[in-house]
Protein backbone atom coordinates (compact mmCIF):
# COMPACT_ATOMS: atom_id res chain seq x y z
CA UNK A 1 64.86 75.60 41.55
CA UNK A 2 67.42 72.88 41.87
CA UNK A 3 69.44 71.37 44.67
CA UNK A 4 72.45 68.77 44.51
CA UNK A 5 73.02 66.20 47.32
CA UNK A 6 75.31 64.42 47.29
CA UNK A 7 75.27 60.38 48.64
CA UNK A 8 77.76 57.29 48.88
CA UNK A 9 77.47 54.00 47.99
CA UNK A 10 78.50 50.81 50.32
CA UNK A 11 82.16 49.58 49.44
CA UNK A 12 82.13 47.94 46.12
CA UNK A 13 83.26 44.13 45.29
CA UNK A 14 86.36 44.61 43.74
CA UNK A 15 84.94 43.42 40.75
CA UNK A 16 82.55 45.78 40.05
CA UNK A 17 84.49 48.74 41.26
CA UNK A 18 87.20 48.06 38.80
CA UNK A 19 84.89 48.54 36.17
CA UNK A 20 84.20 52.32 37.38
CA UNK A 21 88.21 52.70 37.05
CA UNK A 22 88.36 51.49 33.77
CA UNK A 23 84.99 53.62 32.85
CA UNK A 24 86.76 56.59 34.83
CA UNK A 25 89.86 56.29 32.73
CA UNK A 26 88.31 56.09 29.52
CA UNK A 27 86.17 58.99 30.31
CA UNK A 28 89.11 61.03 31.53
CA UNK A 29 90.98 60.74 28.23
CA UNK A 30 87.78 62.08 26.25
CA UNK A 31 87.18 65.12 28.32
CA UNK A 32 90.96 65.70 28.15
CA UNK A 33 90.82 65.34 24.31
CA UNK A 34 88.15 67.54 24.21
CA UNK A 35 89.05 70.45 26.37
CA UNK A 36 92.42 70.56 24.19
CA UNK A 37 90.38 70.95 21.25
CA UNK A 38 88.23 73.37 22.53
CA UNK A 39 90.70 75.94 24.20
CA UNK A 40 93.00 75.66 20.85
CA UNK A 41 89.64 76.67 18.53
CA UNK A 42 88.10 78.77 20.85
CA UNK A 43 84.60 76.39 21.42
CA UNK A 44 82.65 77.30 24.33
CA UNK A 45 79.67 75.94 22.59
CA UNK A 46 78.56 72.04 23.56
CA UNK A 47 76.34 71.80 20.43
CA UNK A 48 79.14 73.26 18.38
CA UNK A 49 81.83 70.54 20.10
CA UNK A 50 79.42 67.53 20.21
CA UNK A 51 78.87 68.06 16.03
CA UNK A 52 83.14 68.23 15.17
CA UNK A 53 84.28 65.22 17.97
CA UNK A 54 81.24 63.22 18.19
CA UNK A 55 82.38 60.63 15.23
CA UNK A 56 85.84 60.52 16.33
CA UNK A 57 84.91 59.55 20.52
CA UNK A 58 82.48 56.81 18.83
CA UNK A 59 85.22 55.34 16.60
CA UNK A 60 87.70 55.87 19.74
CA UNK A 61 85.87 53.95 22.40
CA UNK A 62 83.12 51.83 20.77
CA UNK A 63 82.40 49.73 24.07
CA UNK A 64 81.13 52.77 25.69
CA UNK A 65 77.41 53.84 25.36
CA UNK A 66 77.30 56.77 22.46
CA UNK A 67 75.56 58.88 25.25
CA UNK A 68 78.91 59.00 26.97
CA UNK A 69 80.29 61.28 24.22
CA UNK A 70 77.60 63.53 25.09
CA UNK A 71 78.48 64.10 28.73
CA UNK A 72 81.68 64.35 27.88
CA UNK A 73 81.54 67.02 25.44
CA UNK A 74 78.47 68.88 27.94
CA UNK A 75 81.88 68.64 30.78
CA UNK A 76 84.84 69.61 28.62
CA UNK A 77 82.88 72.78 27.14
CA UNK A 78 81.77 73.78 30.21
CA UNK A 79 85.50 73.66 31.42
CA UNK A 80 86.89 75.60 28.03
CA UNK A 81 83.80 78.29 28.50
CA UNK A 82 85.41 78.78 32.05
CA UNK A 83 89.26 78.71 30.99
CA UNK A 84 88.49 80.97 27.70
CA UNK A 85 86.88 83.66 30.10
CA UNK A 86 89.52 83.51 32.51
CA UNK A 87 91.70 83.65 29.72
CA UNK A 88 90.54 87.01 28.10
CA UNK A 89 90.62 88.75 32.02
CA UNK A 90 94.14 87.66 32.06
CA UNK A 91 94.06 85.54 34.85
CA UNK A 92 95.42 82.21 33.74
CA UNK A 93 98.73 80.96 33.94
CA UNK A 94 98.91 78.12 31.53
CA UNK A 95 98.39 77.79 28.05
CA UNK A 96 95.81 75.11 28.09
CA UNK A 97 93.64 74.00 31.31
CA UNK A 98 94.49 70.84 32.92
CA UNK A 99 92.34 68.14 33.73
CA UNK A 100 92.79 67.09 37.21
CA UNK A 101 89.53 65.87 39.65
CA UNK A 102 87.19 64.02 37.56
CA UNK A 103 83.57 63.28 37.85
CA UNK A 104 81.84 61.71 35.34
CA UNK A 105 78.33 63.07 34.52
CA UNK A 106 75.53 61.52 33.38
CA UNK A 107 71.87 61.77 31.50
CA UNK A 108 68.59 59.99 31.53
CA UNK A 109 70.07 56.95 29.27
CA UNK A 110 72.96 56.24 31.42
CA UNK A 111 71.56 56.11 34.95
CA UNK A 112 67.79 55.49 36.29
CA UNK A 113 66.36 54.96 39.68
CA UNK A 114 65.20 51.96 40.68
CA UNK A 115 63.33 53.70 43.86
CA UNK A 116 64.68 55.61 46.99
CA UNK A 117 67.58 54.21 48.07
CA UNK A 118 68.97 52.27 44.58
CA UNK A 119 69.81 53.32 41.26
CA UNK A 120 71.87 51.71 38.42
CA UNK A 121 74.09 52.66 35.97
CA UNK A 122 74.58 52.44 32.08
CA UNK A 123 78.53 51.11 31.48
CA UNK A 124 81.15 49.43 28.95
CA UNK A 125 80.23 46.38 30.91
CA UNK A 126 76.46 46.36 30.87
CA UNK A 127 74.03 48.05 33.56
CA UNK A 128 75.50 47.62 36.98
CA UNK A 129 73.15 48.49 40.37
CA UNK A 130 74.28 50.48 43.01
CA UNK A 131 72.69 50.31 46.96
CA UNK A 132 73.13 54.72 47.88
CA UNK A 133 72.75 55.70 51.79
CA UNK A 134 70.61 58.00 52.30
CA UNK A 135 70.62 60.81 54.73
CA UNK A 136 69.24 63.55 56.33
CA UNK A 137 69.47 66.15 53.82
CA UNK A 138 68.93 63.66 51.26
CA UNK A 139 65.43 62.74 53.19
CA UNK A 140 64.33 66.32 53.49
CA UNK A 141 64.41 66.86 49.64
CA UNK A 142 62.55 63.64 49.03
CA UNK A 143 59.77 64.59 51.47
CA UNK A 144 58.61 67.79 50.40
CA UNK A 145 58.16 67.20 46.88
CA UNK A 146 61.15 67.60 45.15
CA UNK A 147 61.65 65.87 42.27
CA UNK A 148 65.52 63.87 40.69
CA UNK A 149 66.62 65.76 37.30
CA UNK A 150 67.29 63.61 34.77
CA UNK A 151 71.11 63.98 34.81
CA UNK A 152 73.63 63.23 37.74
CA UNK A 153 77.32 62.69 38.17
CA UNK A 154 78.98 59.95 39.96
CA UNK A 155 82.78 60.23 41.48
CA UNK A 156 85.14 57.90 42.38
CA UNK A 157 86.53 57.23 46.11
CA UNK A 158 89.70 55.08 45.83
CA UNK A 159 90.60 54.80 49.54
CA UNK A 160 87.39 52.73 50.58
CA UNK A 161 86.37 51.66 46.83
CA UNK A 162 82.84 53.77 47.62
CA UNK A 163 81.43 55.61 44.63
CA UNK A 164 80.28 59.53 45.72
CA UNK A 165 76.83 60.30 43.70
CA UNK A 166 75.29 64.02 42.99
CA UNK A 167 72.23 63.85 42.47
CA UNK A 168 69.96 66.88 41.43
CA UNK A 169 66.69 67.83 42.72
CA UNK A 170 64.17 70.26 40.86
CA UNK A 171 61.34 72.19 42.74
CA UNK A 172 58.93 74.39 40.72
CA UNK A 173 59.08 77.49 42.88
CA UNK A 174 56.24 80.71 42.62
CA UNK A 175 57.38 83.76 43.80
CA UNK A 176 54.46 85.55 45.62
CA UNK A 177 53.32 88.93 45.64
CA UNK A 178 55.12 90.49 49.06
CA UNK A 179 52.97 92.33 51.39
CA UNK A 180 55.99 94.09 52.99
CA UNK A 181 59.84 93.84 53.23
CA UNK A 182 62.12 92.80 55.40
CA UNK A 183 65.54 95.43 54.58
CA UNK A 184 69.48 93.29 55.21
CA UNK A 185 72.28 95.34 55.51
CA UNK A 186 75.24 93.42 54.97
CA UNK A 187 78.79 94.31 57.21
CA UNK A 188 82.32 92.70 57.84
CA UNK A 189 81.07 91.74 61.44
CA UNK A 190 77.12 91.46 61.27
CA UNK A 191 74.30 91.15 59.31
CA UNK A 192 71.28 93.69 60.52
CA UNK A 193 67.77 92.72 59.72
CA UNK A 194 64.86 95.44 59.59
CA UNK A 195 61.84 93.13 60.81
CA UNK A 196 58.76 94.67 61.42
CA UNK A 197 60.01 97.59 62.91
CA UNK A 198 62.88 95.77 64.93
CA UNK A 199 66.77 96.01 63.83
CA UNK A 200 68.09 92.55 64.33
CA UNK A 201 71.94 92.79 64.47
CA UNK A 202 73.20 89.38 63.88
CA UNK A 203 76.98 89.39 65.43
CA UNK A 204 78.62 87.00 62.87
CA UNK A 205 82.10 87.82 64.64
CA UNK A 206 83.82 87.29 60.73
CA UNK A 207 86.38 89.91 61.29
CA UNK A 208 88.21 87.28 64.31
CA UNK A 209 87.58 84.66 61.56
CA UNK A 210 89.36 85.91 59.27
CA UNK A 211 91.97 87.20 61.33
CA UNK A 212 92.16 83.95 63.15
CA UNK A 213 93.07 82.28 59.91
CA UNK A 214 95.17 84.91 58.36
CA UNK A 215 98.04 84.95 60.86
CA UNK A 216 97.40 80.51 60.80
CA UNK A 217 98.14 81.02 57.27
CA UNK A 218 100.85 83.43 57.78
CA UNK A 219 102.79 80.99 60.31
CA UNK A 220 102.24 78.02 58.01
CA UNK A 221 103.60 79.81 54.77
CA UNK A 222 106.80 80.98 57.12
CA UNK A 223 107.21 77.65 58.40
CA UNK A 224 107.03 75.59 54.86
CA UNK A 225 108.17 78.33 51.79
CA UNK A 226 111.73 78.17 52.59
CA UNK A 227 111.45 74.20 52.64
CA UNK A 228 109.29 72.93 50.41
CA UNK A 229 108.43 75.81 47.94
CA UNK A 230 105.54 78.12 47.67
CA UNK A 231 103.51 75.62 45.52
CA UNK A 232 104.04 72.79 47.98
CA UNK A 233 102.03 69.89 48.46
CA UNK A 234 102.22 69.98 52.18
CA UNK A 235 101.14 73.67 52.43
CA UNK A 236 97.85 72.68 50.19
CA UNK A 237 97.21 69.95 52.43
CA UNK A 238 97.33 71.35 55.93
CA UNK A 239 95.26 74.78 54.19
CA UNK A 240 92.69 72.38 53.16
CA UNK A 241 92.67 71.13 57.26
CA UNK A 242 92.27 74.53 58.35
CA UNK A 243 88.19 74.96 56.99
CA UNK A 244 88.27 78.39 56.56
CA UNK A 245 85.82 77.79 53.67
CA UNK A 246 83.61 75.50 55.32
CA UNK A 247 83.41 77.67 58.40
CA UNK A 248 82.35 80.80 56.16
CA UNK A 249 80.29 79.30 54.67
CA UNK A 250 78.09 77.86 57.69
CA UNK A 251 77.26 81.38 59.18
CA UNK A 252 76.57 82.46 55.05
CA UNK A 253 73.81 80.26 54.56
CA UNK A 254 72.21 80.01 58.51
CA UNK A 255 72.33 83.69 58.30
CA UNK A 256 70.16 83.29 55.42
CA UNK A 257 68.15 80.92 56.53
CA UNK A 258 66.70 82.75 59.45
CA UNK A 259 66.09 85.87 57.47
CA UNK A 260 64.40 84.19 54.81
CA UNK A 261 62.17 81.88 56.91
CA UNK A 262 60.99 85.63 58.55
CA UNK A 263 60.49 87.17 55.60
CA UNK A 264 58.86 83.94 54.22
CA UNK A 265 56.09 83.67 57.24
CA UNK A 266 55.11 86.78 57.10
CA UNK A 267 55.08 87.18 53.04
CA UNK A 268 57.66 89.60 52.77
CA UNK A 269 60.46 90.71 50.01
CA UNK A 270 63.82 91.49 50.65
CA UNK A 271 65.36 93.98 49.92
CA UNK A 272 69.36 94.40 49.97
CA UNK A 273 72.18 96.85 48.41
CA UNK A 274 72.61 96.67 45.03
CA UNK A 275 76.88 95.91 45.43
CA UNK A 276 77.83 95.83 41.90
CA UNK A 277 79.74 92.55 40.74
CA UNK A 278 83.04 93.22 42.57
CA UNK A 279 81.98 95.48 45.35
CA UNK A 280 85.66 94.26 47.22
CA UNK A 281 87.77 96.01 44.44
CA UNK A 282 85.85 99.35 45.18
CA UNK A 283 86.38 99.42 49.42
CA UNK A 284 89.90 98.86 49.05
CA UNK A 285 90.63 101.16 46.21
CA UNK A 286 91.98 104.06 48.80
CA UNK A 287 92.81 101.43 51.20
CA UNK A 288 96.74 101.15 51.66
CA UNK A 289 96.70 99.02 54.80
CA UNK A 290 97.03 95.11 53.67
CA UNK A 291 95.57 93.70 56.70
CA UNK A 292 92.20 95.92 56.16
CA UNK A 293 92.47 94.68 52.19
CA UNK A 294 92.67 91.33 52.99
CA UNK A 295 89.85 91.88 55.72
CA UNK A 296 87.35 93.03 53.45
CA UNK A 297 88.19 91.25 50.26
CA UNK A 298 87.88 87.76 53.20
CA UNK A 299 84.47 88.96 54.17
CA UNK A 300 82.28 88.24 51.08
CA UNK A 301 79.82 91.01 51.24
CA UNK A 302 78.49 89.47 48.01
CA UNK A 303 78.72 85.99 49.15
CA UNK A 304 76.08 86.76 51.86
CA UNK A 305 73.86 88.21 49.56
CA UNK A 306 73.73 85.75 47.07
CA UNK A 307 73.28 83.27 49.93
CA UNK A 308 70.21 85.06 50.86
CA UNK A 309 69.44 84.85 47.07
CA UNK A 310 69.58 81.52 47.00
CA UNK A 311 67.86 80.55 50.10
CA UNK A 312 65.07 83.23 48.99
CA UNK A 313 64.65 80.80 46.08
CA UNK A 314 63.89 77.93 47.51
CA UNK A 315 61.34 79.55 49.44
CA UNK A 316 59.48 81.61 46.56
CA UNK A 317 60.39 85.08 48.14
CA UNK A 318 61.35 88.03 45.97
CA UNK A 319 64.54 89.86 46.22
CA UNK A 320 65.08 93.31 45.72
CA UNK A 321 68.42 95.29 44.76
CA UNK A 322 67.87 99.16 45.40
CA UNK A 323 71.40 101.95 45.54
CA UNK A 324 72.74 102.12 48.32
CA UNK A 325 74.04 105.33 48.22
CA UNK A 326 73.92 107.60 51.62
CA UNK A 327 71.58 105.07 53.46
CA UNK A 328 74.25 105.52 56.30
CA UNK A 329 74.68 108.62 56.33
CA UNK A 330 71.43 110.21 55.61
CA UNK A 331 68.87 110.54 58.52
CA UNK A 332 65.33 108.67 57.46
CA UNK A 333 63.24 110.98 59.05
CA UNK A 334 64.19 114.51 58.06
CA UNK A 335 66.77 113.56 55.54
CA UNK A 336 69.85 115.23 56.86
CA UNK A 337 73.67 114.40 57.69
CA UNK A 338 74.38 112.27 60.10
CA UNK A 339 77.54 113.03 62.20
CA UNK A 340 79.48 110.13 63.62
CA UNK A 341 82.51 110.12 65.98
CA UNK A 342 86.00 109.00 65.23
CA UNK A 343 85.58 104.89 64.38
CA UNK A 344 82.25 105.22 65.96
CA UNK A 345 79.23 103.29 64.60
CA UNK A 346 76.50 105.90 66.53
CA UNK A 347 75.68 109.15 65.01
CA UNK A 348 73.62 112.25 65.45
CA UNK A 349 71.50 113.92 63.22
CA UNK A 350 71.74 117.27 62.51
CA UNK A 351 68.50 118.42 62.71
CA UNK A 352 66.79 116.26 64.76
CA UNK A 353 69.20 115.51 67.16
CA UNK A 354 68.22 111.74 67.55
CA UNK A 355 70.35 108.91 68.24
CA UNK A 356 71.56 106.59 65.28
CA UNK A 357 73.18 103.09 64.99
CA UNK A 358 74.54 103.24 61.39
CA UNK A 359 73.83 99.33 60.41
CA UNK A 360 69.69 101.00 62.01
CA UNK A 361 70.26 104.20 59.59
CA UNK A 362 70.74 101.80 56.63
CA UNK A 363 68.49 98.72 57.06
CA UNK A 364 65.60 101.99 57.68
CA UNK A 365 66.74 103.59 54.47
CA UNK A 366 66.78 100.34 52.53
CA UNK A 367 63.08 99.94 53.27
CA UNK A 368 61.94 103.50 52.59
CA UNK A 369 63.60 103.04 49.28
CA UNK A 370 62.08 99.87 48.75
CA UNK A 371 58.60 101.37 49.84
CA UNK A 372 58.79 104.04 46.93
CA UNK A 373 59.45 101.70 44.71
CA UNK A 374 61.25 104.41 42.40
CA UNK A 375 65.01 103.38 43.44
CA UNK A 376 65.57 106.77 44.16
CA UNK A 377 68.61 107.40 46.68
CA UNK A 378 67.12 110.10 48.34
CA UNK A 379 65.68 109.04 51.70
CA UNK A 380 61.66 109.20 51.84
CA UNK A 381 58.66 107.94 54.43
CA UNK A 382 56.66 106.80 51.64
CA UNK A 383 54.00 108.19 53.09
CA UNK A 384 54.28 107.49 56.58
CA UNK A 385 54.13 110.08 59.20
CA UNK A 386 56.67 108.68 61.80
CA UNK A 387 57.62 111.94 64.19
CA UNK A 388 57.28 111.84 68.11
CA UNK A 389 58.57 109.47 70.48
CA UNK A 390 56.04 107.03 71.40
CA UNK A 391 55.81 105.71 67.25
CA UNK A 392 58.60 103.93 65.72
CA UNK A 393 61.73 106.47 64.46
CA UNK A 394 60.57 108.98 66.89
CA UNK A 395 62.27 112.47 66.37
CA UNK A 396 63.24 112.02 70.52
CA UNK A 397 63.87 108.55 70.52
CA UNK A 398 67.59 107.10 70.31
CA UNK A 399 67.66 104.38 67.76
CA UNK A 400 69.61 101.05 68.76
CA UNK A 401 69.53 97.43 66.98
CA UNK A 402 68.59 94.41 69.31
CA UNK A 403 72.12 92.71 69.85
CA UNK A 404 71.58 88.65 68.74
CA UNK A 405 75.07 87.40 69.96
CA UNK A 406 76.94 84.52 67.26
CA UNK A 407 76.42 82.00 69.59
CA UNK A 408 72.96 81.93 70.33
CA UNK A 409 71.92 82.62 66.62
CA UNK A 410 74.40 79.56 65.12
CA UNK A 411 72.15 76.75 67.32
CA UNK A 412 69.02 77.62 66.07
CA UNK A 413 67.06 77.65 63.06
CA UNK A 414 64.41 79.91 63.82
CA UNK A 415 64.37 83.69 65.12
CA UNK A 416 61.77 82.87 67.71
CA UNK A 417 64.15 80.44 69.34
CA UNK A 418 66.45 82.48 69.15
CA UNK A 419 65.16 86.00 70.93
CA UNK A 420 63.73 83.39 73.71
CA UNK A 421 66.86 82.27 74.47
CA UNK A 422 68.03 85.04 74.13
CA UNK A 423 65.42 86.65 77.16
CA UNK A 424 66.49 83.86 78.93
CA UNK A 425 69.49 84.28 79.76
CA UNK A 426 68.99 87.82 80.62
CA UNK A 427 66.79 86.93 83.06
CA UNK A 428 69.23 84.41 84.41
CA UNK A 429 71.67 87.60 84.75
């Protein structure tokens, strides 16, 4: 398992910060040389690059340490590998990639920590040590046992002569047997949560996101295109300012973060839709209405999953993929059709008559899947003998996830905090 954090330096004396620009530049023209070389053969391999340019950087920049031509051919290959696949999909404009934001990486013989909050660095003008400032995330790595990789990259920051270091953190991670599983069923505007025996609908409110920065977008493009040009610098820059990324992103990974600490306390898999790679491409295929394209390509179904992945990871719990074929529309408990209403997210079954939420249909049919253990798409109990009101998915009983509202879910880290909050203020009603 590995983590990058990323920390600054103190402003450098001009001196020695002019030696990063001239190690920045020299570095620069070898991973520029060497991406050329690599789209024009057709190298994705490192090994294969380092063995044809590794004479040739030596001879070009002797005053550099030889393990800079190593870095430099692990970077450019890693950018060819990515411009060669994008290549063959058709997706590329250019001819050959272009080298624009640089960070130069390095290995165990060209940086070393001196201890927590100091490191030093291997260049053209001898070893040079570096102050970092540590913070927060930076302390929380360091204090439960994670341990610095051997490589990092360091970046320069021209405005207030700072340099920006990444470094890498490695956790050995054992995934433990589950004793259960907690079922996500991932939508445009929630995430719902099957925990012991409770729907959890967490309201992520991502369709008014995206909307919200759609028609932004759409005023800014209307404002600058006919001035400056689609491609314009000033469009890029006030995009960039609007943090529709960043804002994404946050609900992705606390989202994650309170479903996996559940499922981690209580020693639980997950278990989640298997989506396919571009799950986006298949919604929309019948979809004619640009505004509903753009809504669900926006929403990431797969980028919440794989946070979830990730933050499962971390935490040694197991992840499971089963087909998630008819677990809306197939009751759990007698394993008929489930009739919904025009645009309406509550059904009724067939032959049971009973109640349904359809995010509470799926998360229940994720589990019983799960609980085979077969991947079968056909709706089972597993076993379980769950007819009759007074027992969880009674035949009588209407079926309803417990509402956790955006903003009482974004504040805290925990779902304990969360529901008593969120009891709270219902009493305060």
């Amino acid at each position: 398992m590995a983590r990058t954090v990323v920390v600054e330096t103190p402003p450098l004396p001009r001196k020695f910060f002019r030696v990063f620009v001239e190690l920045e530049g020299m570095y620069r023209n070898m991973v520029e040389q060497l991406v050329l070389h690599a789209v024009r053969e057709g190298i994705a391999s490192f090994t294969r690059l380092k063995a044809l340019k590794y004479r040739e950087l030596r001879n070009l920049y002797p005053q550099l340490p030889s393990h800079y031509a190593y870095t430099a051919c692990q970077d450019a290959s890693t950018r060819a590998k990515s411009f060669l696949k994008l290549r063959k999909k058709g997706l590329v404009e250019r001819e050959y990639p272009e080298v624009n934001s640089v960070s130069i990486w390095l290995d165990d013989h060209l940086w070393k920590a001196n201890d927590l909050t100091s490191i030093k660095v291997a260049t053209h003008k001898g070893w040079i040590p570096l102050e970092v400032i540590p913070h927060k995330q930076y302390w929380k790595y360091v204090n439960k046992s994670w341990k610095l990789a051997s490589e990092a990259r360091i970046k320069l920051d021209r405005k207030s002569r700072k340099l920006l270091v990444y470094l890498t953190f490695v956790k050995e991670v054992e995934e433990h047997r589950p004793r259960g599983f907690v079922s996500v069923d991932v939508n445009e505007n929630n995430v719902t949560a099957l925990i012991d025996g409770t729907a959890y609908l967490f309201e992520t409110d991502m369709k008014d996101i995206i909307l919200g920065y759609y028609y932004r977008r759409k005023r800014v493009q209307e404002k600058y295109d006919k001035v400056h040009g689609i491609k314009s610098r000033v469009k890029r820059k006030i995009f960039r300012k609007l943090r529709e990324r960043e804002k994404k992103q946050d609900t992705r990974w606390k989202i994650a973060n309170i479903v996996v600490r559940e499922a981690s306390k209580r020693g639980y898999a997950i278990v989640m839709e298997k989506l396919g790679r571009r799950p986006g491409e298949k919604m929309v295929f019948r979809i004619r209405d640009s505004q509903l394209r753009h809504r669900i390509f926006q929403a990431a179904f797969r980028g919440m999953q794989e946070a979830i992945e990730e933050k499962a990871r971390e935490y040694g719990v197991s992840v499971v993929y089963v087909n998630p074929r008819n677990t809306s529309r197939l009751c759990p408990i007698h394993g008929s059709k489930i009739v919904y209403g025009n645009e309406s997210r509550i059904g009724k079954c067939e032959r049971g008559g009973e109640m349904w939420h359809r995010d509470v249909v799926a998360v229940w049919n994720l589990l019983l899947i799960a609980l085979r253990g077969d991947g079968s798409i056909a709706p089972s109990l597993a076993g379980l003998f769950v007819d009759g009101s007074p027992v969880p998915l009674g035949s009588t009983a209407a079926h309803d996830p417990t509402r956790v509202p955006r903003a009482l879910w974004a504040r805290r880290k925990s779902l304990d905090e969360t529901m008593n909050s969120y009891k709270m203020i219902r009493m305060n009603i």
